[in-house]
N, C-alpha and C. Protein backbone atom coordinates (compact mmCIF):
# COMPACT_ATOMS: atom_id res chain seq x y z
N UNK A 1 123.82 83.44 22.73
CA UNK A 1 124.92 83.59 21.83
C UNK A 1 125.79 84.73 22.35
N UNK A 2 127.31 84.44 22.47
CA UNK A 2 128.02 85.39 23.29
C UNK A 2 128.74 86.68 21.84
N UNK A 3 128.98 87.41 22.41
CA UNK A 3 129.73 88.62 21.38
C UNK A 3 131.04 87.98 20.69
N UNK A 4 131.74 87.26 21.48
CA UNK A 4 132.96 85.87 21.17
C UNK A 4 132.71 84.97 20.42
N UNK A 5 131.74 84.78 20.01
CA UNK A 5 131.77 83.20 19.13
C UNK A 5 131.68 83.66 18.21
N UNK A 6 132.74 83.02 17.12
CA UNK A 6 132.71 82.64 15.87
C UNK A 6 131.58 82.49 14.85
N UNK A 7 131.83 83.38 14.32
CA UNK A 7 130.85 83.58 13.16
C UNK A 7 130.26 82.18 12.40
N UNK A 8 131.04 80.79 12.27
CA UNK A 8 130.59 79.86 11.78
C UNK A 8 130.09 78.86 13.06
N UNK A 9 130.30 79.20 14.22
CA UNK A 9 129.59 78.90 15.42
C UNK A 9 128.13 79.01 15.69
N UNK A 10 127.44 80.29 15.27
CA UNK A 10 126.51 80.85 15.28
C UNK A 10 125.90 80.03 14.32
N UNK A 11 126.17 79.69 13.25
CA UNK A 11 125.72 78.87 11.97
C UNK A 11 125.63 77.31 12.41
N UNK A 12 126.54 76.86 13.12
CA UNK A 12 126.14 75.44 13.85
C UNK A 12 125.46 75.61 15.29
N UNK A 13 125.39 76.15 15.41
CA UNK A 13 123.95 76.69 16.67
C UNK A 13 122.67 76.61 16.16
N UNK A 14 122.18 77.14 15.15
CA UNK A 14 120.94 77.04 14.58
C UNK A 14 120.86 75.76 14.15
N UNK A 15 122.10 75.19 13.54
CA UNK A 15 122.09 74.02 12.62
C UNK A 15 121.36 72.58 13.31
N UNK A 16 121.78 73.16 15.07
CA UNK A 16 121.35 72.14 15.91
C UNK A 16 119.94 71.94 15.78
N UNK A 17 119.16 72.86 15.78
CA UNK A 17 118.13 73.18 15.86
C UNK A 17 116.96 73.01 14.61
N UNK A 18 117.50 72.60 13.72
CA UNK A 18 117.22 72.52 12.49
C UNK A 18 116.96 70.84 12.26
N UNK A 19 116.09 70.97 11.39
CA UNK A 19 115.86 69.02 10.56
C UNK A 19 116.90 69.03 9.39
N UNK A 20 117.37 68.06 9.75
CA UNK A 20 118.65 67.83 8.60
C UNK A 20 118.30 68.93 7.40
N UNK A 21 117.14 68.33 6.95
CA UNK A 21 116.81 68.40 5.56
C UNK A 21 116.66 70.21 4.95
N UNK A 22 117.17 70.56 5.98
CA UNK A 22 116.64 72.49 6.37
C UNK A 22 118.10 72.97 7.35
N UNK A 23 118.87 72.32 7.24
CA UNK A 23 120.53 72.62 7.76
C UNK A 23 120.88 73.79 6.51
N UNK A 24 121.84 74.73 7.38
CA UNK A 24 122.75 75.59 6.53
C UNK A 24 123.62 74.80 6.04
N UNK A 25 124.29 74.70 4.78
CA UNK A 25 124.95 74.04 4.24
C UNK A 25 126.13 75.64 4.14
N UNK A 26 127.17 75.84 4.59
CA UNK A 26 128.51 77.01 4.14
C UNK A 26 129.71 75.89 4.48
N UNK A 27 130.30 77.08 4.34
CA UNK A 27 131.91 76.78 3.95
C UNK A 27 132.56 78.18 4.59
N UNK A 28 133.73 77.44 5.33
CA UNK A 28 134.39 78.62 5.76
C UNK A 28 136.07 78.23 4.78
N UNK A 29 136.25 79.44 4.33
CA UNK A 29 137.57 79.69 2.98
C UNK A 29 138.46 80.74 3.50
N UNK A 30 139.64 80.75 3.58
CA UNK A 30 140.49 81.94 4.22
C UNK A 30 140.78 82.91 3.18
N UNK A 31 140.65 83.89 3.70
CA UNK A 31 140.93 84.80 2.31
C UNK A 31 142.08 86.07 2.92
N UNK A 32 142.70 86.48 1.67
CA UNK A 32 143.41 87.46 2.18
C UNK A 32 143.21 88.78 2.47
N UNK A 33 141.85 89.10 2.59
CA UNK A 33 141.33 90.27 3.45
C UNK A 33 141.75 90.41 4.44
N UNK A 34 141.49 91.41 5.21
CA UNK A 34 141.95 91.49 7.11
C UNK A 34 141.36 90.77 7.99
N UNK A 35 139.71 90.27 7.47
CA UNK A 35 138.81 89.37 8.44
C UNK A 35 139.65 87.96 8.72
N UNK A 36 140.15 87.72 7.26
CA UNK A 36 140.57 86.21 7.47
C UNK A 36 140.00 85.15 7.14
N UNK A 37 138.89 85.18 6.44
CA UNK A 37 138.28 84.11 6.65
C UNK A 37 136.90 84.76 5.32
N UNK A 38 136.07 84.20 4.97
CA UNK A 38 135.08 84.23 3.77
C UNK A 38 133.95 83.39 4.28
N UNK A 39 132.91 83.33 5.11
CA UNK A 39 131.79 82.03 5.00
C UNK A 39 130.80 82.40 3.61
N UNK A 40 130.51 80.80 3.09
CA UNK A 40 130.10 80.92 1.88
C UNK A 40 128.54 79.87 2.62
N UNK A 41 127.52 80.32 2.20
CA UNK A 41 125.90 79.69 2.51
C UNK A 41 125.72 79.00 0.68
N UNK A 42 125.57 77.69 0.71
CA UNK A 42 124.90 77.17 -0.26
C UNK A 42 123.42 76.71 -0.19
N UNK A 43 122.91 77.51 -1.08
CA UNK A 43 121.69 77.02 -1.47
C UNK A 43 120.94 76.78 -2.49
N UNK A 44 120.24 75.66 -3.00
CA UNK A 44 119.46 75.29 -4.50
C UNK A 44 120.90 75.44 -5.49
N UNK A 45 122.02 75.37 -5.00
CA UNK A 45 123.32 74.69 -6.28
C UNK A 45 123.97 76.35 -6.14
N UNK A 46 124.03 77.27 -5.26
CA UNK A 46 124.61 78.70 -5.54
C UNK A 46 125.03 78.67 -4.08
N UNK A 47 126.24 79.57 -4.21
CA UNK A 47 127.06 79.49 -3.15
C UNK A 47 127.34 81.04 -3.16
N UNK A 48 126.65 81.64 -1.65
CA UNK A 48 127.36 82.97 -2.14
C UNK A 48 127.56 83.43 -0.38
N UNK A 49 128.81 84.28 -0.68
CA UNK A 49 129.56 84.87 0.60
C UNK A 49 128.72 85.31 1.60
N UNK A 50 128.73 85.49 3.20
CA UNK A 50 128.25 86.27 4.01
C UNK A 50 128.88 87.60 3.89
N UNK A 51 128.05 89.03 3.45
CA UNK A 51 128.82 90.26 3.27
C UNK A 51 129.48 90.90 4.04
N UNK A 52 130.09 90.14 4.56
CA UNK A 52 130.84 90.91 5.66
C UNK A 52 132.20 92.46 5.19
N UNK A 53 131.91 92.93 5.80
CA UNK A 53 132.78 94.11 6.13
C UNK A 53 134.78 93.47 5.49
N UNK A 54 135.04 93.95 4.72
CA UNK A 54 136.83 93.54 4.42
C UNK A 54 137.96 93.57 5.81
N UNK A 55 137.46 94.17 6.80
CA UNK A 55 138.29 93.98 8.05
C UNK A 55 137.70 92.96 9.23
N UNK A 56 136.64 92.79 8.62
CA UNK A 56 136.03 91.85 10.09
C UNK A 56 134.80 90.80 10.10
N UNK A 57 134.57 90.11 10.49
CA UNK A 57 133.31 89.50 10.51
C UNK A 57 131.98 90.00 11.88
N UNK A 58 131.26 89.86 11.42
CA UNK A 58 130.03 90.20 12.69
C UNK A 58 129.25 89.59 12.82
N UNK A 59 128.64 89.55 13.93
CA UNK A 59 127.27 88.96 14.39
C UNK A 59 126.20 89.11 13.70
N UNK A 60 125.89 90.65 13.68
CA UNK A 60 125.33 91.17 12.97
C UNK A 60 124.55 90.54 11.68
N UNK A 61 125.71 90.62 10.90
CA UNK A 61 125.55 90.61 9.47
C UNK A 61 125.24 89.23 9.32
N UNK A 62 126.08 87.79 10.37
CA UNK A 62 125.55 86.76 9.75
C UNK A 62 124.57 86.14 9.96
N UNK A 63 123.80 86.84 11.60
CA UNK A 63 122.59 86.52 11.62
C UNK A 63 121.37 86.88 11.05
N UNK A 64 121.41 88.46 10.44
CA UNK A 64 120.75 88.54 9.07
C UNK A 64 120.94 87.58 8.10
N UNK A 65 122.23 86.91 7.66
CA UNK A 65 122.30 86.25 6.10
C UNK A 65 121.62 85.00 6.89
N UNK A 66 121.25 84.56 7.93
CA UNK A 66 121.24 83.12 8.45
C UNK A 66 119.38 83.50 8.01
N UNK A 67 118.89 84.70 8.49
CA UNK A 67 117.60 85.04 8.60
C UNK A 67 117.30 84.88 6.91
N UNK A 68 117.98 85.85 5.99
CA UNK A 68 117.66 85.56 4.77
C UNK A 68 117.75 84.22 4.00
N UNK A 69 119.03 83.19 4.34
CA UNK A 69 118.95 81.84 4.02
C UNK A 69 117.82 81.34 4.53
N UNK A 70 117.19 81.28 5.18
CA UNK A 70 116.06 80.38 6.05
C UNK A 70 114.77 81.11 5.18
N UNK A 71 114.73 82.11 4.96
CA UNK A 71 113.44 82.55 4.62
C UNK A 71 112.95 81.81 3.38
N UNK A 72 111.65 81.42 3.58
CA UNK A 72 110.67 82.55 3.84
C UNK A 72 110.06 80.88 4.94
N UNK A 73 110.83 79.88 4.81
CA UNK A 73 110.38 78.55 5.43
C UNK A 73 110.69 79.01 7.50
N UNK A 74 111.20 79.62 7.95
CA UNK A 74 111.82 79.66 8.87
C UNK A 74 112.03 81.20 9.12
N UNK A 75 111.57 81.51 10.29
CA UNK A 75 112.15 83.20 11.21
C UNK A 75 113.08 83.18 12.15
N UNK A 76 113.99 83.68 11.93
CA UNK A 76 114.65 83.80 13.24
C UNK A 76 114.21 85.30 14.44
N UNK A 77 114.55 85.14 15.57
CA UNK A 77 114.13 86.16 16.40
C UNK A 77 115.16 86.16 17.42
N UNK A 78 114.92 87.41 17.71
CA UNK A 78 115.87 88.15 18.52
C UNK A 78 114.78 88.16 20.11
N UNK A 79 115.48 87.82 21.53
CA UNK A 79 114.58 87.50 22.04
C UNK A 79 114.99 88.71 22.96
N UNK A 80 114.21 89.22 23.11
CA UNK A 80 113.98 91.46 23.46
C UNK A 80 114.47 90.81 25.14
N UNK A 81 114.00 90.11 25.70
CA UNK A 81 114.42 89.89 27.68
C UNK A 81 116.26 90.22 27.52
N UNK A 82 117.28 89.67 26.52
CA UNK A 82 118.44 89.74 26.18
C UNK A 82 119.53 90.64 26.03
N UNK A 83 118.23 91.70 25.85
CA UNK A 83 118.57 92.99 25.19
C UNK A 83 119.28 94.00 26.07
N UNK A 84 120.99 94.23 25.93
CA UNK A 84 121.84 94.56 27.03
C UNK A 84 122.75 94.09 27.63
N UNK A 85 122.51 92.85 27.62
CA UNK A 85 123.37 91.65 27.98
C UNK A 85 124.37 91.35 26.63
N UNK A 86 125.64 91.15 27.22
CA UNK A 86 126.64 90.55 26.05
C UNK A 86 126.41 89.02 25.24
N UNK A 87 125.33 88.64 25.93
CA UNK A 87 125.04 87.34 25.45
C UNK A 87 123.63 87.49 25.10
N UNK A 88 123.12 87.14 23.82
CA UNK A 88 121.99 87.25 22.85
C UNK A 88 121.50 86.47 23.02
N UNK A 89 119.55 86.11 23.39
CA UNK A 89 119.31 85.02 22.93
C UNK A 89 118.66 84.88 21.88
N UNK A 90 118.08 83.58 20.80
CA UNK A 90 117.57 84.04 19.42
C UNK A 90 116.76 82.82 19.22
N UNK A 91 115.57 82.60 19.18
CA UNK A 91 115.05 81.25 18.56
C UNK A 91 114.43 81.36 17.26
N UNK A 92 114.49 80.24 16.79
CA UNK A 92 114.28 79.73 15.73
C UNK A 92 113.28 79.04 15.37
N UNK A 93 112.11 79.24 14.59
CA UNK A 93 110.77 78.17 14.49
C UNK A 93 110.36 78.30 12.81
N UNK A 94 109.64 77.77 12.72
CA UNK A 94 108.91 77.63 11.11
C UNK A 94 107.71 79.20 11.25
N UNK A 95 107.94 79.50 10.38
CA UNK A 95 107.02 81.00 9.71
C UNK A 95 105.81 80.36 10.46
N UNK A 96 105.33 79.46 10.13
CA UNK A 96 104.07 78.82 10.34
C UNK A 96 103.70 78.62 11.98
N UNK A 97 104.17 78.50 13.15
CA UNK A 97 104.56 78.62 13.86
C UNK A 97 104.61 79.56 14.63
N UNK A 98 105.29 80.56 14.04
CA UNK A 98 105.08 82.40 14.99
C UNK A 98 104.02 82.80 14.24
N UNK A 99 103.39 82.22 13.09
CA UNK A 99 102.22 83.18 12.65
C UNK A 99 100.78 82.40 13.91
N UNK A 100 100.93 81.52 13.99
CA UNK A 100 100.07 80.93 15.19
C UNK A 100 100.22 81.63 16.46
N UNK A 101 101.59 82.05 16.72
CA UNK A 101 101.80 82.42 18.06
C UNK A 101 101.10 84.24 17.91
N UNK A 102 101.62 84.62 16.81
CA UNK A 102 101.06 85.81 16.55
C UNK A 102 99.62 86.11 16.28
N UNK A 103 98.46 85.00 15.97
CA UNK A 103 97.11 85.01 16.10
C UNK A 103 96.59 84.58 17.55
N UNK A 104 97.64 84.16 18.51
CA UNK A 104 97.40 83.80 19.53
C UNK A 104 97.49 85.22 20.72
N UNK A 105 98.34 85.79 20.49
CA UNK A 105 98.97 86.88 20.94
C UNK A 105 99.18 88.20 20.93
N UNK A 106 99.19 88.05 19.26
CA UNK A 106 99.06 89.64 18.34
C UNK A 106 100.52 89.77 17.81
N UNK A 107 100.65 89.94 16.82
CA UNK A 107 101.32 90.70 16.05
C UNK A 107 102.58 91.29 16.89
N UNK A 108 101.71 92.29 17.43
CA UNK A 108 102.69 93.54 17.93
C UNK A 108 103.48 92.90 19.31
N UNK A 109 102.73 92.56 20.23
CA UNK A 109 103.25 91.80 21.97
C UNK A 109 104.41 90.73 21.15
N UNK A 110 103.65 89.75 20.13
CA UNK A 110 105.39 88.98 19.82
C UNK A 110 106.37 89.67 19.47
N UNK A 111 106.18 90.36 18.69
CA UNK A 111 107.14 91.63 18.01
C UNK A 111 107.83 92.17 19.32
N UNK A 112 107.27 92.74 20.49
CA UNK A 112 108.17 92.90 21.50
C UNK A 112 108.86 92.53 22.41
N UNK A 113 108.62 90.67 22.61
CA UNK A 113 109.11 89.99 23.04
C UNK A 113 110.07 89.57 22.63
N UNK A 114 109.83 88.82 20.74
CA UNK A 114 110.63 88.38 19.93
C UNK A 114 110.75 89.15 18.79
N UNK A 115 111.43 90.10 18.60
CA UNK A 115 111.88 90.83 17.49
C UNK A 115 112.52 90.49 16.13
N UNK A 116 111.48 90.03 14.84
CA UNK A 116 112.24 89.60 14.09
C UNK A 116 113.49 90.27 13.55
N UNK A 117 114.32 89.19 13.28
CA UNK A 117 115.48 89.39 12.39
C UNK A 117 115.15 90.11 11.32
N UNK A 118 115.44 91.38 10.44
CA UNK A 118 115.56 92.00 9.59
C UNK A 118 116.62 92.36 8.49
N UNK A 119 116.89 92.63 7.63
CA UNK A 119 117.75 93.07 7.12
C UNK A 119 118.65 94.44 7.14
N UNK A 120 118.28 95.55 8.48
CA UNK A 120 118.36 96.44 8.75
C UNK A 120 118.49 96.33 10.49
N UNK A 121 118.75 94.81 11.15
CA UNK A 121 118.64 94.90 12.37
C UNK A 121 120.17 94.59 12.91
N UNK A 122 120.43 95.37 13.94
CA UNK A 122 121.32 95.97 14.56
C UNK A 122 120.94 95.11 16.10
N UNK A 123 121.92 94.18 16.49
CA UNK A 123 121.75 93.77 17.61
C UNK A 123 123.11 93.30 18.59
N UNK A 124 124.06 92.92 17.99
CA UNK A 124 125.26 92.94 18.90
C UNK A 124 126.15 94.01 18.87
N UNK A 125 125.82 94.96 17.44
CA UNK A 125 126.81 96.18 17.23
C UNK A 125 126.39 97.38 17.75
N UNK A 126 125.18 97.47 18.77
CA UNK A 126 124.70 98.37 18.90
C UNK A 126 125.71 99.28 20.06
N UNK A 127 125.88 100.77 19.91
CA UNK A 127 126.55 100.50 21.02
C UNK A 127 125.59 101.35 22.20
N UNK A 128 126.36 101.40 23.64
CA UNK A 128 125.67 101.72 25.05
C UNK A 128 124.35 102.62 25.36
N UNK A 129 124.79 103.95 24.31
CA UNK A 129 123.53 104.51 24.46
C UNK A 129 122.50 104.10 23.71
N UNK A 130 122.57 103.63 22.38
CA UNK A 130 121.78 102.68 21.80
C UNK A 130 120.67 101.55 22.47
N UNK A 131 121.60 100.74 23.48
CA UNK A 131 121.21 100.18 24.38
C UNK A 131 119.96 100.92 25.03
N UNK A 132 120.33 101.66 25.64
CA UNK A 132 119.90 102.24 27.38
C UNK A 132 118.60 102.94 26.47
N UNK A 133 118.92 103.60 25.47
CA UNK A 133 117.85 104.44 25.00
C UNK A 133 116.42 103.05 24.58
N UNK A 134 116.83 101.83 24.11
CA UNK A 134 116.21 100.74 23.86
C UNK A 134 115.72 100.89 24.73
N UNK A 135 116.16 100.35 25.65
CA UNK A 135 115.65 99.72 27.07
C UNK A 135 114.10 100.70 27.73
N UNK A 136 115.34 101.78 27.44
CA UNK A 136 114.20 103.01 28.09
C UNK A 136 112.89 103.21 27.43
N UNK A 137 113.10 103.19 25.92
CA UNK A 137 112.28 103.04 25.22
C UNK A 137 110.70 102.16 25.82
N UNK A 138 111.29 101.30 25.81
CA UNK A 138 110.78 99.81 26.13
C UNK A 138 110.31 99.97 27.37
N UNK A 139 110.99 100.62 28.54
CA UNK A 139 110.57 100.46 30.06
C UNK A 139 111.18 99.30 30.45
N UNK A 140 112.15 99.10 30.15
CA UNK A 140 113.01 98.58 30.66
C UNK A 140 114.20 98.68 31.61
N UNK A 141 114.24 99.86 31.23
CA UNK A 141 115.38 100.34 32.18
C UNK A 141 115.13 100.84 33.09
């Protein structure tokens, strides 16, 4: 996923990936904020906004709301090899699924490979030293 794509892009990316029956259902509405634009996630008959920031939309924020729509059936992950690069990668599987991979593996090694999505996670807005200090962190760099 590049830093460029469209916030309702990112939402038909997963969507691919998804069984009909477990698709994001939103709506993109123009609004007269500075972003331009409003995506709305429906789910169980409620329709409510991605919180985005009044000047802008982010990556960020809608791949958290994509993480919180999906839950608790579905994780999304942030895939740590990515990490630095302007282009993100992120997969998508059933809870049920990484908890196998995580009795297979451990807990912690998936966690550093594939970093779940959080509600506090910071991944395309991070900026350079953020990065490098990651990396370094990690032994990566």
């Amino acid at each position: 996923m590049d830093w460029r794509d469209f916030d309702e892009s990112i939402i038909e990316y997963f969507n691919k990936k998804l069984p009909d029956e477990d698709k994001i259902q939103f709506e993109c509405v123009e609004t007269e904020k500075e972003r331009g634009v409003d995506i709305f996630m429906k789910k169980n008959g409620v329709s409510a906004p991605i919180p985005y920031a009044d000047d802008c939309t982010d990556r960020d924020t809608t791949l958290r709301s994509i993480q919180e729509y999906l839950s608790p059936q579905y994780q999304l992950r942030w895939y740590m090899g990515s990490l630095g690069s302007d282009t993100l990668a992120f997969c998508i599987y059933p809870t049920s699924e990484w908890e196998q991979i995580e009795q297979e593996f451990g807990a912690e090694k998936v966690a550093y490979y594939f970093a779940p999505v959080q509600a506090n996670s910071v991944m395309f807005e991070m900026d350079m030293n953020e990065v490098f200090a990651l990396l370094e962190q990690r032994g990566d760099a």
